[in-house]
Protein backbone atom coordinates (compact mmCIF):
# COMPACT_ATOMS: atom_id res chain seq x y z
CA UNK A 1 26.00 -11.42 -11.47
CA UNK A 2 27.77 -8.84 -9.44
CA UNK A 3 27.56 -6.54 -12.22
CA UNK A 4 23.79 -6.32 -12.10
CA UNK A 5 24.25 -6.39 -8.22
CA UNK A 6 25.93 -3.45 -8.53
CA UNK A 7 23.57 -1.98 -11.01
CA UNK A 8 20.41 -2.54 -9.24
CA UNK A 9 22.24 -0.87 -6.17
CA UNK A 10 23.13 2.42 -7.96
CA UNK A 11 19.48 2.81 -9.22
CA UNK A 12 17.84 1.69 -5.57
CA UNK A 13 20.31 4.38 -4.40
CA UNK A 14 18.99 7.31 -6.71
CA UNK A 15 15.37 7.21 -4.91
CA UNK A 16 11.66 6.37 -6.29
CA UNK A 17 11.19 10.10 -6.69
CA UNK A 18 14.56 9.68 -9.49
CA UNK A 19 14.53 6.35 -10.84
CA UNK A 20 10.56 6.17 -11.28
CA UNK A 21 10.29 9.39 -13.40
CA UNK A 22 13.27 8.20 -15.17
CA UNK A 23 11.23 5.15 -16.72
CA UNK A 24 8.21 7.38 -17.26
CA UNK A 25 10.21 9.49 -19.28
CA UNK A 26 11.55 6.69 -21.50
CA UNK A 27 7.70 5.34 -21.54
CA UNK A 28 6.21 8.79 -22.82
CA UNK A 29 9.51 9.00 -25.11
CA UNK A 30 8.21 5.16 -26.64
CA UNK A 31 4.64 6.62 -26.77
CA UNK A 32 5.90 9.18 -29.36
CA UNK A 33 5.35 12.28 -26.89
CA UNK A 34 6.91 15.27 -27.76
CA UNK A 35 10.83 15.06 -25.85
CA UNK A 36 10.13 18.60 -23.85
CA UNK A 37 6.70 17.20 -22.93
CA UNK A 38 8.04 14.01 -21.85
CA UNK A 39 10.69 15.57 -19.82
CA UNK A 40 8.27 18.22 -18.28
CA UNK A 41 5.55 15.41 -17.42
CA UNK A 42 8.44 13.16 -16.18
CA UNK A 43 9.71 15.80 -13.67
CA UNK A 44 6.53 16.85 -12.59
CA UNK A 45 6.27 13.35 -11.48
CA UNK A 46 9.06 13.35 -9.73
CA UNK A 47 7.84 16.87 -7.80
CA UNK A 48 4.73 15.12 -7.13
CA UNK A 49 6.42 11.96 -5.97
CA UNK A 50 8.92 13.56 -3.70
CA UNK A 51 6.42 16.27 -2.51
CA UNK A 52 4.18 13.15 -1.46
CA UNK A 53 6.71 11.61 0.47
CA UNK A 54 7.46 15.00 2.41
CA UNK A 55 3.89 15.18 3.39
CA UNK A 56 3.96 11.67 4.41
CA UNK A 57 6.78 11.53 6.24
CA UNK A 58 5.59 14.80 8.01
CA UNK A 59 2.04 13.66 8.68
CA UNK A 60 4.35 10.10 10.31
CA UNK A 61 6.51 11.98 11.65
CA UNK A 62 3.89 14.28 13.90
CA UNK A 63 1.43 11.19 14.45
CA UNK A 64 3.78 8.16 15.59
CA UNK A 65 5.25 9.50 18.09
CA UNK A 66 1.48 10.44 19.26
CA UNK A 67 1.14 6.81 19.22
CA UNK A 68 4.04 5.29 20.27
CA UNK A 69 3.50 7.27 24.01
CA UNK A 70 -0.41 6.32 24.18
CA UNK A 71 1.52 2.61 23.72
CA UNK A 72 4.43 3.44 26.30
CA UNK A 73 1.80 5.08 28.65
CA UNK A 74 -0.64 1.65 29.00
CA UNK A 75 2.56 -0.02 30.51
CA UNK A 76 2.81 -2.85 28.29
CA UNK A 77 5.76 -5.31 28.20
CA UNK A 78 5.96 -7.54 25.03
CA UNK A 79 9.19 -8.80 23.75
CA UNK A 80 8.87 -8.74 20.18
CA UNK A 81 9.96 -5.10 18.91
CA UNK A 82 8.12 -3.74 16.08
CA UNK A 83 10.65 -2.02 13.64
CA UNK A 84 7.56 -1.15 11.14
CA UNK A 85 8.61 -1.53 7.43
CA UNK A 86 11.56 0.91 7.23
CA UNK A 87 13.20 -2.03 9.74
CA UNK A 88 12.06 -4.54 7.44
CA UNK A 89 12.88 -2.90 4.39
CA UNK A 90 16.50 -1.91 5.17
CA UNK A 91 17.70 -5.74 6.43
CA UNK A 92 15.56 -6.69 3.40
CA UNK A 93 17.88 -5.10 1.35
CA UNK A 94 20.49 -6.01 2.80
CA UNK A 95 20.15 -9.92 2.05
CA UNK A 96 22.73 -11.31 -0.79
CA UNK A 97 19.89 -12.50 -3.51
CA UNK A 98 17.76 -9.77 -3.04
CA UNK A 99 18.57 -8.47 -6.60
CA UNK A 100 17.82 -11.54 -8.33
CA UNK A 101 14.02 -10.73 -7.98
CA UNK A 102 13.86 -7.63 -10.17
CA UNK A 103 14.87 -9.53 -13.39
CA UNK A 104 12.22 -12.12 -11.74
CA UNK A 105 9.69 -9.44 -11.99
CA UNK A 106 10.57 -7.91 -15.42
CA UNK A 107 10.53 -11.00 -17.17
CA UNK A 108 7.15 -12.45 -15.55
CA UNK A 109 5.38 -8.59 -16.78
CA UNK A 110 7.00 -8.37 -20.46
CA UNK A 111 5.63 -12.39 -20.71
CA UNK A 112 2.46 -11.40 -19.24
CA UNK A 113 1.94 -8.57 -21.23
CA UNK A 114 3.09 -10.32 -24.74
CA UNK A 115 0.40 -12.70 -23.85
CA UNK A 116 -2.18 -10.24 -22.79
CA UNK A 117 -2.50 -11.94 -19.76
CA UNK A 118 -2.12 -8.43 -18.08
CA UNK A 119 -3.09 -5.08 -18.97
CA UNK A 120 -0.99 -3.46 -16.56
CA UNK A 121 3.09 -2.04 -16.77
CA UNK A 122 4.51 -2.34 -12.77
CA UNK A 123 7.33 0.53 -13.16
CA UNK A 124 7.21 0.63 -8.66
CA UNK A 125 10.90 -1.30 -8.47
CA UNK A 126 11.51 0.25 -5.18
CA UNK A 127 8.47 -1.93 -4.05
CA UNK A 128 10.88 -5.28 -5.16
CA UNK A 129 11.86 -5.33 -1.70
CA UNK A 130 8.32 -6.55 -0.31
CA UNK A 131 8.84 -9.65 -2.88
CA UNK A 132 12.74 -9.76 -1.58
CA UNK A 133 11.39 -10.37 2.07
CA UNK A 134 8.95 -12.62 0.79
CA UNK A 135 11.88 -14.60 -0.72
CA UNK A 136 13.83 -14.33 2.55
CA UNK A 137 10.83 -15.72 4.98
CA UNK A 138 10.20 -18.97 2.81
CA UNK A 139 13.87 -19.90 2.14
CA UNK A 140 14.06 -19.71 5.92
CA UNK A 141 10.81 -21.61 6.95
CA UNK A 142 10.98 -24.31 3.79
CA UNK A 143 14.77 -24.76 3.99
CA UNK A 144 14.60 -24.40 -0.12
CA UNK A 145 15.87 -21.15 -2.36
CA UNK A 146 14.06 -22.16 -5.23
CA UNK A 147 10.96 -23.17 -3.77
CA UNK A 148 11.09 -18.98 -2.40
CA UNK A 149 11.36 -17.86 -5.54
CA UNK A 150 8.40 -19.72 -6.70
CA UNK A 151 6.24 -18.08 -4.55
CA UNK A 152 7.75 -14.80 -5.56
CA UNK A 153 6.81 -15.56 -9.09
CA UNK A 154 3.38 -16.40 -8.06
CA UNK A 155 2.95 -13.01 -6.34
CA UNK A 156 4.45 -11.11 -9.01
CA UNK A 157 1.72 -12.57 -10.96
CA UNK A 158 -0.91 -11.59 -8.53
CA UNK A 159 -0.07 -8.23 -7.66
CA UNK A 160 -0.16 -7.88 -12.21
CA UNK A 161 -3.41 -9.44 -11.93
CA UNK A 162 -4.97 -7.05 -8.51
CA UNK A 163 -3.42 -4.05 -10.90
CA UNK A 164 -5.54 -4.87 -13.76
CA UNK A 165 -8.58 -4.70 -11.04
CA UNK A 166 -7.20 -1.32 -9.49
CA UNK A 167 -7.24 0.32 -12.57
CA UNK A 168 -10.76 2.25 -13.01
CA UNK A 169 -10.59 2.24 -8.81
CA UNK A 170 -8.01 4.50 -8.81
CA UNK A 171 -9.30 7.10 -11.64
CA UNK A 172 -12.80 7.07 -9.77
CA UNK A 173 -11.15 8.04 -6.38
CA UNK A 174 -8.41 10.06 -7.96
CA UNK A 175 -9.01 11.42 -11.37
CA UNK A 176 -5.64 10.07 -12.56
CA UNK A 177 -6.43 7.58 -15.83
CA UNK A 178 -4.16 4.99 -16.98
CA UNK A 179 -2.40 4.34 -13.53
CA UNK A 180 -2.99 1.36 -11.15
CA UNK A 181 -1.36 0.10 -7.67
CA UNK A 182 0.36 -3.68 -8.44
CA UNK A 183 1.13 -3.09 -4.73
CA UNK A 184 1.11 -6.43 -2.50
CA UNK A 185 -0.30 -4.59 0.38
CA UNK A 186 -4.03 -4.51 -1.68
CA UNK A 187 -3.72 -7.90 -2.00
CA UNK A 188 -5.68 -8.27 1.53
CA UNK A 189 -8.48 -6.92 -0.01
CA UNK A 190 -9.27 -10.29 -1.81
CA UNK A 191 -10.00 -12.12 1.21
CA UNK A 192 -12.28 -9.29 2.41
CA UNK A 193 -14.15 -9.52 -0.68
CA UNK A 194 -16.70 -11.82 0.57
CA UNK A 195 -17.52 -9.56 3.63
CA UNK A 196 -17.61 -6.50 1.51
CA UNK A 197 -20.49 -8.72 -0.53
CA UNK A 198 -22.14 -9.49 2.79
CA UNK A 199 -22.05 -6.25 3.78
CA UNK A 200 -23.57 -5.17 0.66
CA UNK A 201 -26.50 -6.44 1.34
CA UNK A 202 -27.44 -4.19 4.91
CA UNK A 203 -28.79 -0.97 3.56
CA UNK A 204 -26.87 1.51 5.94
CA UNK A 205 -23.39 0.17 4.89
CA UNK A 206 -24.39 1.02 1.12
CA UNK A 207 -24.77 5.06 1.98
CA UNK A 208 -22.04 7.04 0.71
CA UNK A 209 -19.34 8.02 3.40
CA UNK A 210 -16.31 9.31 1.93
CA UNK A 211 -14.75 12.53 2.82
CA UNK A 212 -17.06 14.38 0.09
CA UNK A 213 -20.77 12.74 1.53
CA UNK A 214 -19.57 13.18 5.31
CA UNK A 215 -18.52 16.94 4.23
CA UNK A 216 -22.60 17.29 2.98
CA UNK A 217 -23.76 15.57 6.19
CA UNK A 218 -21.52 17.24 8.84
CA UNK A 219 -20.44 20.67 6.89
CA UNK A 220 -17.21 22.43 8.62
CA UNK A 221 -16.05 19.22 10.43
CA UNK A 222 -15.77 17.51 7.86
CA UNK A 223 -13.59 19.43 5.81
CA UNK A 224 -10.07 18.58 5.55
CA UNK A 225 -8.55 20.99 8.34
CA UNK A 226 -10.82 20.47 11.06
CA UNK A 227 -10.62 16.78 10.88
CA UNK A 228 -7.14 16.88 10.86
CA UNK A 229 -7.30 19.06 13.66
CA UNK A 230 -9.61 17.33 15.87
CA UNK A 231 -7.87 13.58 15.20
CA UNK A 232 -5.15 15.37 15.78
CA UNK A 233 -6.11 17.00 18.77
CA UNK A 234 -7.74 13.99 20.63
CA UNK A 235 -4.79 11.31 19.54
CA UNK A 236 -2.17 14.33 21.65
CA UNK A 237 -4.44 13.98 24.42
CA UNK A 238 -4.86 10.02 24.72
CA UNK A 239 -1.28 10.58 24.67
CA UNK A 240 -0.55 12.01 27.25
CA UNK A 241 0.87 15.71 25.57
CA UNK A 242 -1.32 17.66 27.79
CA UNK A 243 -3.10 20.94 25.75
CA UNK A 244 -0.11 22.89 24.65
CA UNK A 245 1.53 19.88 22.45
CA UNK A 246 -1.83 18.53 21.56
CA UNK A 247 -2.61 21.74 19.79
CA UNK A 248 0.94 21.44 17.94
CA UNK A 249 -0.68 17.92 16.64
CA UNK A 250 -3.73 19.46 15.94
CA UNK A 251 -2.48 22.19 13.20
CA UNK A 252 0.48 19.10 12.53
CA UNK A 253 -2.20 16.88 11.50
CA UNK A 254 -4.63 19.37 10.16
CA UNK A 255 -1.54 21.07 7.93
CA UNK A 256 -1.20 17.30 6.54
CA UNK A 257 -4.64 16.92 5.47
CA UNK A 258 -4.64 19.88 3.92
CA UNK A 259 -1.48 19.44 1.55
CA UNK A 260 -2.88 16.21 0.41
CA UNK A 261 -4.92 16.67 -1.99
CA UNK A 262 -3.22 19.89 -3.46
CA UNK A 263 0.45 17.41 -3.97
CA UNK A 264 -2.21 14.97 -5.61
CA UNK A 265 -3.03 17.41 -8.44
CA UNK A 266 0.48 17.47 -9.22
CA UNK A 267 0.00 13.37 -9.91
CA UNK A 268 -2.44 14.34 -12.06
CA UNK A 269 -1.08 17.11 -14.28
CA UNK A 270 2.23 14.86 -14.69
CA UNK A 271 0.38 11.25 -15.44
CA UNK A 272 -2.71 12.62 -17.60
CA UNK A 273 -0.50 13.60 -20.89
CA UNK A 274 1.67 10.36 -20.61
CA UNK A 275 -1.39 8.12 -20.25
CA UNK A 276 -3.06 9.65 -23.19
CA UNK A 277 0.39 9.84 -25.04
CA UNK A 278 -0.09 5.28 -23.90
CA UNK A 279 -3.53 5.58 -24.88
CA UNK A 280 -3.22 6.85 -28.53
CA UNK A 281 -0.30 4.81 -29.28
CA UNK A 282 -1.95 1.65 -28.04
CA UNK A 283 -5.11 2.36 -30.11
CA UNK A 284 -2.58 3.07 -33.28
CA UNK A 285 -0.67 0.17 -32.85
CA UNK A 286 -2.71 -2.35 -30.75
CA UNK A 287 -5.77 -1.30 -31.83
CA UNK A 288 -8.42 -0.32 -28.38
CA UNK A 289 -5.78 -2.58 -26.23
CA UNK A 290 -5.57 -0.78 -22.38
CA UNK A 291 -3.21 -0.33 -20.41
CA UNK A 292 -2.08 0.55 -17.13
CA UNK A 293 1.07 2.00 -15.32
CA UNK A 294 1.76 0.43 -12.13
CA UNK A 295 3.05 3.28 -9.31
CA UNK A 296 3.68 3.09 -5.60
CA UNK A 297 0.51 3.44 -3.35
CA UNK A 298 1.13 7.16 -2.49
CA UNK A 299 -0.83 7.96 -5.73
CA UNK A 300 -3.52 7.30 -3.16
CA UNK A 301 -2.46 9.53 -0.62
CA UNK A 302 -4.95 12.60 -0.90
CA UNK A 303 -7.45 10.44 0.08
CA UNK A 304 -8.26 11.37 3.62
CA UNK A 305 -10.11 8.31 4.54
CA UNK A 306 -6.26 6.71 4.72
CA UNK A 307 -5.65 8.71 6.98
CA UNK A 308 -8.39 9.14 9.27
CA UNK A 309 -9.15 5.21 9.47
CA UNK A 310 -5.87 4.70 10.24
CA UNK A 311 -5.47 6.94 13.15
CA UNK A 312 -8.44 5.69 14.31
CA UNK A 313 -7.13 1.91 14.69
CA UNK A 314 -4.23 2.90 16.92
CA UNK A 315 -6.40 2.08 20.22
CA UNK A 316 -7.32 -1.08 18.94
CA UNK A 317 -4.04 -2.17 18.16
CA UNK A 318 -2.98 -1.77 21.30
CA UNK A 319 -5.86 -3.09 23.24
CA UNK A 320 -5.90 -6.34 20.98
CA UNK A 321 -1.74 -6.58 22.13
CA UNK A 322 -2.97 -6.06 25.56
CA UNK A 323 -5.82 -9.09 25.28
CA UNK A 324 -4.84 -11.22 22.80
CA UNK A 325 -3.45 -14.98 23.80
CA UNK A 326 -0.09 -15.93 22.17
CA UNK A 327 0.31 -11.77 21.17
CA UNK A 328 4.30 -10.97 21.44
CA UNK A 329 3.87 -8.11 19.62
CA UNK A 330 3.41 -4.37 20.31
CA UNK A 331 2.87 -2.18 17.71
CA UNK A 332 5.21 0.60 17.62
CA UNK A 333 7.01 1.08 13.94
CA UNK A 334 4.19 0.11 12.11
CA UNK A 335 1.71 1.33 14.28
CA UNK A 336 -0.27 3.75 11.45
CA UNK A 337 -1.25 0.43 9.73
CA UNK A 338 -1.37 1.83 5.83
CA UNK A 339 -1.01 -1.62 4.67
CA UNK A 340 -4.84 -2.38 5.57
CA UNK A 341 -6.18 1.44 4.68
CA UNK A 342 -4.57 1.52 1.40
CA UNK A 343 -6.32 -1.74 0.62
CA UNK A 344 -9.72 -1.02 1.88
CA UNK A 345 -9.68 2.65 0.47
CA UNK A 346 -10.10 0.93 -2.77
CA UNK A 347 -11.97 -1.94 -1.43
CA UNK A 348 -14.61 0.20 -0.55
CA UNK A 349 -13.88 2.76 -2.78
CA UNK A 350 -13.67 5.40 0.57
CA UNK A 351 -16.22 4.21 2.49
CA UNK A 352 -15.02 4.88 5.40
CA UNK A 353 -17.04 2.85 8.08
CA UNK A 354 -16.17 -0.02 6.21
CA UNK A 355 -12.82 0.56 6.41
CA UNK A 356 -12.84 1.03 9.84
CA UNK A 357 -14.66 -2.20 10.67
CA UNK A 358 -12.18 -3.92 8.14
CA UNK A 359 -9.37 -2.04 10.18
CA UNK A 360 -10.51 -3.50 13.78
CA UNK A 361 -11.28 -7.34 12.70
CA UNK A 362 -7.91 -7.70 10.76
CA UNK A 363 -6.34 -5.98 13.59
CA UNK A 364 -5.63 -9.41 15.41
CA UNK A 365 -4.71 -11.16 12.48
CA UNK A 366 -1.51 -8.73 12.06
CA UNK A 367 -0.64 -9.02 15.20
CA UNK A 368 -0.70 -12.91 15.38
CA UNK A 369 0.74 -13.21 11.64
CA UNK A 370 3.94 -10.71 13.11
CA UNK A 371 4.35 -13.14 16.34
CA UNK A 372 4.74 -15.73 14.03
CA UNK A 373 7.80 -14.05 11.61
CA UNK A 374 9.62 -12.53 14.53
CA UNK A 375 12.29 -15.50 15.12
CA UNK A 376 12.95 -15.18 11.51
CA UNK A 377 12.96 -11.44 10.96
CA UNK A 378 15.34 -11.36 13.58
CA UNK A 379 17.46 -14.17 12.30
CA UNK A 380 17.52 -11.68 9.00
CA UNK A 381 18.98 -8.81 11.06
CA UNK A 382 21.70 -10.96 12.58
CA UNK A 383 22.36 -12.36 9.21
CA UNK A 384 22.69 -9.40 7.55
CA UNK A 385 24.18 -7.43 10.54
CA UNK A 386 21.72 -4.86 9.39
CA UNK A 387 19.82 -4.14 12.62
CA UNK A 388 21.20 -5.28 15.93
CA UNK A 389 18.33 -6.64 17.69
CA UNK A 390 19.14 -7.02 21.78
CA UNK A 391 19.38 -10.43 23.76
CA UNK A 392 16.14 -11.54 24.93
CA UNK A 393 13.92 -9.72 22.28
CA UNK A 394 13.14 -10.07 19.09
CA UNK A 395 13.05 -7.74 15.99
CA UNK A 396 9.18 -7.68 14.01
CA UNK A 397 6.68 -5.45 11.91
CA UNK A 398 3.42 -5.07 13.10
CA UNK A 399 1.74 -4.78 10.24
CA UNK A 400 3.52 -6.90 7.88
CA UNK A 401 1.88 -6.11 4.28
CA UNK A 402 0.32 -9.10 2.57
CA UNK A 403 1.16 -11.38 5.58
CA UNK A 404 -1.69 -13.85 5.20
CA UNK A 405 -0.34 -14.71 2.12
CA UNK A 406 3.60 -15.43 3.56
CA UNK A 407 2.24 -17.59 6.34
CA UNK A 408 -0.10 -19.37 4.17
CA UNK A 409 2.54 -20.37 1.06
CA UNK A 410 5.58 -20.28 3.90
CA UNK A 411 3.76 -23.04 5.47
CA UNK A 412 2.92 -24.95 2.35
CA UNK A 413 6.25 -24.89 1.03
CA UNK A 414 6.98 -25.59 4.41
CA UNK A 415 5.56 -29.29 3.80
CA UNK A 416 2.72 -28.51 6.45
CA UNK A 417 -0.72 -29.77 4.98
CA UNK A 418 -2.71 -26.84 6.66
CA UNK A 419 -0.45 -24.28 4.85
CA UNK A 420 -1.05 -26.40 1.67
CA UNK A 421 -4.80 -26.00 2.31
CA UNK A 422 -4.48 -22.41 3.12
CA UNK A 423 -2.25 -21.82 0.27
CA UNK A 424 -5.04 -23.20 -2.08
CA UNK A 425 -7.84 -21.49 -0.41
CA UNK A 426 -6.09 -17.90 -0.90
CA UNK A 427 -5.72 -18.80 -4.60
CA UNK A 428 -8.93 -19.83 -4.54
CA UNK A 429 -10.27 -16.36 -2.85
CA UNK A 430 -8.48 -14.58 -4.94
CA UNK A 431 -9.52 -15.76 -7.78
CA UNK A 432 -13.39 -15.04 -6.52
CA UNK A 433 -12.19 -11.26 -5.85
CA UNK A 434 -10.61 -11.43 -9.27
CA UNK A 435 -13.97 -12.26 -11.09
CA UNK A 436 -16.66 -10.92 -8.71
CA UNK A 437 -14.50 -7.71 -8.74
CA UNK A 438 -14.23 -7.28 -12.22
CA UNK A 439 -18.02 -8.34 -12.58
CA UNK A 440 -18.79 -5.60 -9.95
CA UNK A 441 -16.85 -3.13 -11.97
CA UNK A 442 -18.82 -3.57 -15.29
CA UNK A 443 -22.00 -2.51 -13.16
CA UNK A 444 -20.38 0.00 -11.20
CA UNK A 445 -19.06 2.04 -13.93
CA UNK A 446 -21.34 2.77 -16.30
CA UNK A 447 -22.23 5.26 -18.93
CA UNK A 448 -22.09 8.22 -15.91
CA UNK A 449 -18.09 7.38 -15.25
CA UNK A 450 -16.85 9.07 -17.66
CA UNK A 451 -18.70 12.40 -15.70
CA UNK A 452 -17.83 11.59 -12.89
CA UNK A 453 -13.84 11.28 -13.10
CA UNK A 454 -14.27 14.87 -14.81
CA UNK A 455 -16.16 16.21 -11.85
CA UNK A 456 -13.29 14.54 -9.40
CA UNK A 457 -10.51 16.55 -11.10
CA UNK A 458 -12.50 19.13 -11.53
CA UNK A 459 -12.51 19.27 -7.85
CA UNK A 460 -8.85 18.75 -7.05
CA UNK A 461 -8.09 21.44 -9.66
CA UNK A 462 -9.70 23.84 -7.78
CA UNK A 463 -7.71 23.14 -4.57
C-alpha cells in the first residue's frame, strides 16, 4: 500500500499538463494512431493544457486581488477565512487515504464501461482530490471510513453519468468532439435543471446571448478586448485602484480574454485526431459504440461567458456575507466562483443572463454550505499540519464545488433523517436532469449540428 502511495505521489507531482498527455498518448497509441502522430497530438495537449493554465492563473492572478480589496474596503469582519480551493486542495492531499480513491475511481469506470453503463473515459486524475475531500468531510461528520468511501463511489458514478450528458455540450460550445467534463463542479447544474425548464418557458430568456449574439447586438463592446477591458476597468475602480491601476486591470483583463480562445484552438488541433483515431477504432471493433474522454474543465475556458459572469458575482458575494443570518464566511480565495460558471456555461449552453441569475440565487447557498464545513476543514489543516489556521478563526472555501451534495450525503450518513431525505431528493433530481437532459439533447441537436460545430471551429481557427 505504500508502494502505490508512493506511486500516485510521483505522478500527482509531474503536473496535469505531464501526466494527462501521458495517458492520451497511450490512448491514441491503443486507438492504432500512427506513434509520431500520437506523440505530436499528445504534446500539443500538453501545450494547450499548460498554456491554459498560464492564462488562467494570469487572468486570477490580475482579478482577485481586484476583489479581495473591494472585500477589505466594505470593512467586513467574519471569522471563517476562505482559502479558495488551492487551500482545500493542498490539505486535501495531504490526508493519509487520499490515494486509496484513484484505484476507487479506475475500477468503478473500467466496470462501468464493460457494462456500457457509461460512454465516457475520466483520464482528469488530478481532479481525485475533489472526491479525496469528499472522503475526508464524511469520515469526519459520520464517524465511519467506509461509509465515506461509499459516497465517493456514488459520485464517481455520477460525475461518469453528468460526462455522458456533457458530451455533445461541449463540441457545440467548443468544436472539440469526443471530449466531455466528468467534473463534480457541473454536478450543480442538476438541481438547476428544473429552473432552467421554468425559465424556458418566458420568451426573453430563450433569445440567444452568448458572446457571439451579444457581439451582433452591441458590435465593438462586445468583442473580446473591450469587455475585458471595461470589466476590467470598472472591477479596479469598485476597488479602490484609482485610474492609473484600473487601466493596468483593464488591458490585464482585456489581454486574458483575448488569449482565450486562441490557447483553445490548440485543444482542438491536439484532441480532434485522437478522438477520430477513438472513433474509428470503436466503430471497427465495437461497432457505432461512442465514446468520450473525460478532461479537466479548462477545456471550457475560451468561453468568455465564464469569465464575465463570474466577475460579475463578486458584489453579490460580498453583499450576501454582509446580510446574510448565520454567514461566517467572506469570500476571499474562492471569490471568482468558477465552480457555478463552469456549470451553468453548459447549463445554458452560454447564455449568459441565465448564468448570471443562476450565479446570484446560488450565491447564498455557498456561502451557508462553507459556514457549515469550516470546523471540519480546519480540523483537516491541523490534522494534516498542512495549513496553520490562527486561534479564533477558522480555515474554509467559499465556493466549495459540488457542496450541496457533501452536506446532503454528509448528513445522511451522518444518521440525520433530513440529510437522508435530502440525500434521496438529489438522487432523485439528478436523475430528472439525467433524462430530461438527454431528452432535451435529442431535440436540440438535430440534423443542423453537424454544421454548426464546423462553423464553431471554423471560427476559432481563424483567431
Amino acid at each position: 500500500m505504500e508502494v502505490l502511495q508512493h506511486v500516485v505521489q510521483y505522478v500527482l507531482n509531474m503536473g496535469a499538463s505531464v501526466f494527462v498527455p501521458i495517458i492520451m498518448l497511450i490512448i491514441g497509441i491503443c486507438a492504432r494512431m500512427k506513434l509520431r502522430e500520437a506523440i505530436g497530438a499528445a504534446i500539443i495537449f500538453g501545450v494547450a493544457f499548460a498554456g491554459m493554465n498560464l492564462v488562467v492563473g494570469y487572468m486570477l492572478d490580475a482579478i482577485s486581488p481586484a476583489a479581495q480589496s473591494f472585500a477589505k474596503n466594505t470593512g467586513i469582519s467574519l471569522t471563517a477565512i476562505d482559502g479558495g480551493w488551492t487551500t482545500a486542495a493542498s490539505i486535501t492531499w495531504a490526508w493519509p487515504l487520499a490515494f486509496l480513491v484513484f484505484p476507487l475511481q479506475i475500477a468503478i469506470n473500467i466496470v462501468m464501461l464493460l457494462f456500457k453503463w457509461t460512454k465516457t473515459l475520466n483520464v482528469d486524475m488530478w481532479n481525485v482530490w475533489g472526491k479525496c475531500f469528499v472522503a475526508v468531510m464524511i469520515s469526519y461528520i459520520s464517524g465511519s471510513i467506509y461509509l465515506a468511501f461509499v459516497v465517493v463511489a456514488i459520485q464517481v458514478i455520477v460525475e461518469l453519468k453528468i460526462g455522458d450528458i456533457w458530451g455533445r455540450e461541449i463540441e457545440d460550445l467548443t468544436g472539440i468532439p469526443g471530449v466531455t467534463v466528468p467534473h463534480h463542479m457541473t454536478l450543480i447544474a442538476s438541481l438547476l435543471y428544473p429552473i432552467d425548464k421554468l425559465l424556458d418557458k418566458i420568451p426573453f430568456m430563450n433569445k440567444k446571448m452568448d458572446a457571439e449574439a451579444l457581439k451582433e447586438k452591441l458590435g465593438v463592446f462586445a468583442e473580446n478586448h473591450v469587455m475585458g477591458a471595461v470589466i476590467g476597468f470598472l472591477l479596479g475602480l469598485v476597488a479602490g485602484y484609482g485610474i492609473s491601476k484600473s487601466l493596468i486591470l483593464a488591458i490585464q483583463a482585456a489581454t486574458a480574454l483575448t488569449l482565450f480562445p486562441m490557447v483553445s484552438k490548440l485543444f482542438m488541433q491536439a484532441l480532434s485526431p485522437i478522438s477520430e483515431a477513438i472513433s474509428e477504432f470503436m466503430r471497427k471493433h465495437f461497432g457505432d459504440r461512442e465514446i468520450f474522454i473525460g478532461l479537466d474543465w479548462p477545456i471550457l475556458a475560451g468561453r468568455n461567458e465564464i469569465w464575465v459572469s463570474a466577475i460579475i458575482l463578486i458584489p453579490f458575494e460580498l453583499l450576501f456575507a454582509v446580510i446574510l443570518p448565520g454567514n461566517k464566511v467572506l469570500p476571499f480565495g474562492g471569490i471568482i466562483n468558477l465552480s457555478i460558471a463552469v456549470a451553468v456555461v453548459l447549463l445554458t449552453r452560454g447564455n449568459l443572463l441565465r448564468m448570471i441569475i443562476y450565479g446570484i440565487v446560488t450565491t447564498p447557498v455557498f456561502l451557508y454550505i462553507a459556514t457549515f464545513f469550516s470546523p471540519y476543514i480546519t480540523r483537516l489543516a491541523q490534522e494534516t499540519g498542512a495549513v496553520k489556521v490562527a486561534e479564533g478563526t477558522m480555515l474554509t472555501w467559499s465556493t466549495i464545488e459540488n457542496g450541496e451534495f457533501k452536506f446532503a450525503f454528509a448528513e445522511a450518513m451522518a444518521g440525520k433523517w433530513w440529510g437522508m431525505l435530502l440525500s434521496v431528493l438529489w438522487l432523485a433530481l439528478f436523475a430528472l436532469f439525467y433524462y430530461g437532459r438527454k431528452k432535451d439533447n435529442a431535440d436540440y441537436f438535430g440534423q443542423n449540428h453537424k454544421e454548426h460545430v464546423a462553423d464553431v471551429f471554423k471560427k476559432e481557427q481563424s483567431l
